[in-house]
Structure formats: C-alpha cells, structure tokens
Protein backbone atom coordinates (compact mmCIF):
# COMPACT_ATOMS: atom_id res chain seq x y z
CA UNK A 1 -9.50 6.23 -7.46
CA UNK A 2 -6.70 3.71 -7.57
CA UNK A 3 -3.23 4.54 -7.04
CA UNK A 4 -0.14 1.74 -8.50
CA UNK A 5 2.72 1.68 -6.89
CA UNK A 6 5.82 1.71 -9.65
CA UNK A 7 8.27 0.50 -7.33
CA UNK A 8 10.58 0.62 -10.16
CA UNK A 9 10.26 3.98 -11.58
CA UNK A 10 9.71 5.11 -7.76
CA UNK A 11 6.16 6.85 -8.20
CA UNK A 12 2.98 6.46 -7.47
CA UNK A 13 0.46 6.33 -10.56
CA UNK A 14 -3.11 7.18 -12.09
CA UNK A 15 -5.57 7.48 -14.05
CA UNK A 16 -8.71 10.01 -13.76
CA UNK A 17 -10.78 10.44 -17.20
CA UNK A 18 -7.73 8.81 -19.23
CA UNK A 19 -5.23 11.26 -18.29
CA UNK A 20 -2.16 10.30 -16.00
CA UNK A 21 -1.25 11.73 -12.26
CA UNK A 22 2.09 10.92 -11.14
CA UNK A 23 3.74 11.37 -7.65
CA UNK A 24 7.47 10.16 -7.41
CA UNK A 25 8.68 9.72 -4.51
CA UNK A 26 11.69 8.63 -2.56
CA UNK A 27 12.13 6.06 0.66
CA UNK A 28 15.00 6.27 3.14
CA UNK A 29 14.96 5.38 6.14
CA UNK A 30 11.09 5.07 6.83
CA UNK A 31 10.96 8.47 5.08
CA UNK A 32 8.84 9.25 2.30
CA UNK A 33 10.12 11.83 0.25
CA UNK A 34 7.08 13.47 -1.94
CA UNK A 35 9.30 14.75 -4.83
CA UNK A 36 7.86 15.81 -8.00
CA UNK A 37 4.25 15.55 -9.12
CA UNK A 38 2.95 15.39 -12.93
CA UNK A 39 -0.18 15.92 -14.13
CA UNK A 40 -2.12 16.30 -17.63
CA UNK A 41 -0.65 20.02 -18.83
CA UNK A 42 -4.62 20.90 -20.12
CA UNK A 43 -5.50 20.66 -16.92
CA UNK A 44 -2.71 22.97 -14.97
CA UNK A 45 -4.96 23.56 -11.80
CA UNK A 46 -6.74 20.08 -10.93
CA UNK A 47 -5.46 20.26 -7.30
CA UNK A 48 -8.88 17.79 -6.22
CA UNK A 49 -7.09 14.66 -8.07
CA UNK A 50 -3.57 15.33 -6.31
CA UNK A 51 -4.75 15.99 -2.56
CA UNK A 52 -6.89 13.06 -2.79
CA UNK A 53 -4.17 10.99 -4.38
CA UNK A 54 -1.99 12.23 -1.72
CA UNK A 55 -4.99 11.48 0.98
CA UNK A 56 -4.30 7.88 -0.11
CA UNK A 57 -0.67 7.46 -0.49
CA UNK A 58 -0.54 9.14 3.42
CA UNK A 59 -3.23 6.66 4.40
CA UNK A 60 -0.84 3.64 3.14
CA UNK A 61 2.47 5.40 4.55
CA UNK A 62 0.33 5.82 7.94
CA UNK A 63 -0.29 1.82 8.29
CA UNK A 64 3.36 0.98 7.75
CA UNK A 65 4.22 3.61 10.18
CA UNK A 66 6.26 5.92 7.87
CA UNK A 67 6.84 9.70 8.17
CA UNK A 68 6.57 11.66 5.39
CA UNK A 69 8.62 14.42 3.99
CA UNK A 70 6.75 16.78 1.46
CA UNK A 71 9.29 18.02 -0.71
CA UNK A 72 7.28 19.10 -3.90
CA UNK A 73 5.31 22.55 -3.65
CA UNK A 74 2.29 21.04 -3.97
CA UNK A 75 2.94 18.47 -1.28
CA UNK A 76 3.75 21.23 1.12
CA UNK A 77 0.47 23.29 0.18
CA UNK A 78 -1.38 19.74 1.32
CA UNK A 79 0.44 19.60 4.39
CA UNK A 80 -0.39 23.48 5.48
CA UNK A 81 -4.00 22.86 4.38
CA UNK A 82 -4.38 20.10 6.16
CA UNK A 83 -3.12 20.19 9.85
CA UNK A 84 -4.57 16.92 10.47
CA UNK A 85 -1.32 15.40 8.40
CA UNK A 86 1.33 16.94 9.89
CA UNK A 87 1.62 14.43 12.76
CA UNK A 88 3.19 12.35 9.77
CA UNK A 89 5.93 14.96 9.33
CA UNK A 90 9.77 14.03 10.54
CA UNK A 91 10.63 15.50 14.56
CA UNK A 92 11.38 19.01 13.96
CA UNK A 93 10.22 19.74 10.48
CA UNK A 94 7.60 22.83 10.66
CA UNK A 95 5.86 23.63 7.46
C-alpha cells in the first residue's frame, strides 16, 4: 500500500480498490497528532486498511524520531491493540 503525504491539506492519503483512506493529522512540536480518519462510507468497518496505514505512517514518524499522539477513536483502538506502539506515545500519556 502507498501512503502520500498532503503536506498541504495536512493528511496522509490512499487508495485500496479505488476508494480513498484519509488520516489528517497535525505536527507540533515533534508531535503527531492522529486527528480524524475517512474512509469509503460502503465500507463502515474496514479497520485492516487503517491499522496498516497507521502501521506505516508510525514506521515513518519512528525514523524521524517523533512521538505520536492518537487523538481519533480509531487511532486510540490501534494504540490499545497494539502495545508494541505505545513507546511512541508522549511522557505521561496512558491509553
């Protein structure tokens, strides 16, 4: 899967079977706010796309040495489900 990064519109973008995933996000201070995710409404449930979408946008924040803040529901759900992330979370932030 590739992911763009819309560093205008502030999201992360793509495409799976011609419909569009989007993750926008937000960057202060080597913080990377997850903040709103979109996906294709027929397909309300297609959580597989979005954690591995999110598998890759972590892997990218990792290298540059970034935490991440899930703020998104979704986001959060990834984080719980996946302990192995949560090093990546902000000094005192418990999910």
């Amino acid at each position: 899967m590739e992911i763009k990064d819309n560093a205008f519109n502030r999201q992360f973008e793509s495409t799976v079977n011609g419909k569009p995933y989007v993750i926008e996000y937000s960057i202060q201070e080597r913080k990377l706010f997850l903040t709103k995710i979109h996906q294709p409404e027929e397909i309300p449930e297609d959580d597989e796309v979005i954690n591995n979408m999110i598998k890759q946008i972590l892997s990218d924040a990792e290298d540059k040495r970034w935490r991440v803040m899930p703020i998104h529901p979704k986001a959060v759900t990834f984080f719980r489900k996946n302990p192995a992330y949560k090093g990546m979370l902000p000094p005192g932030i418990r999910l």
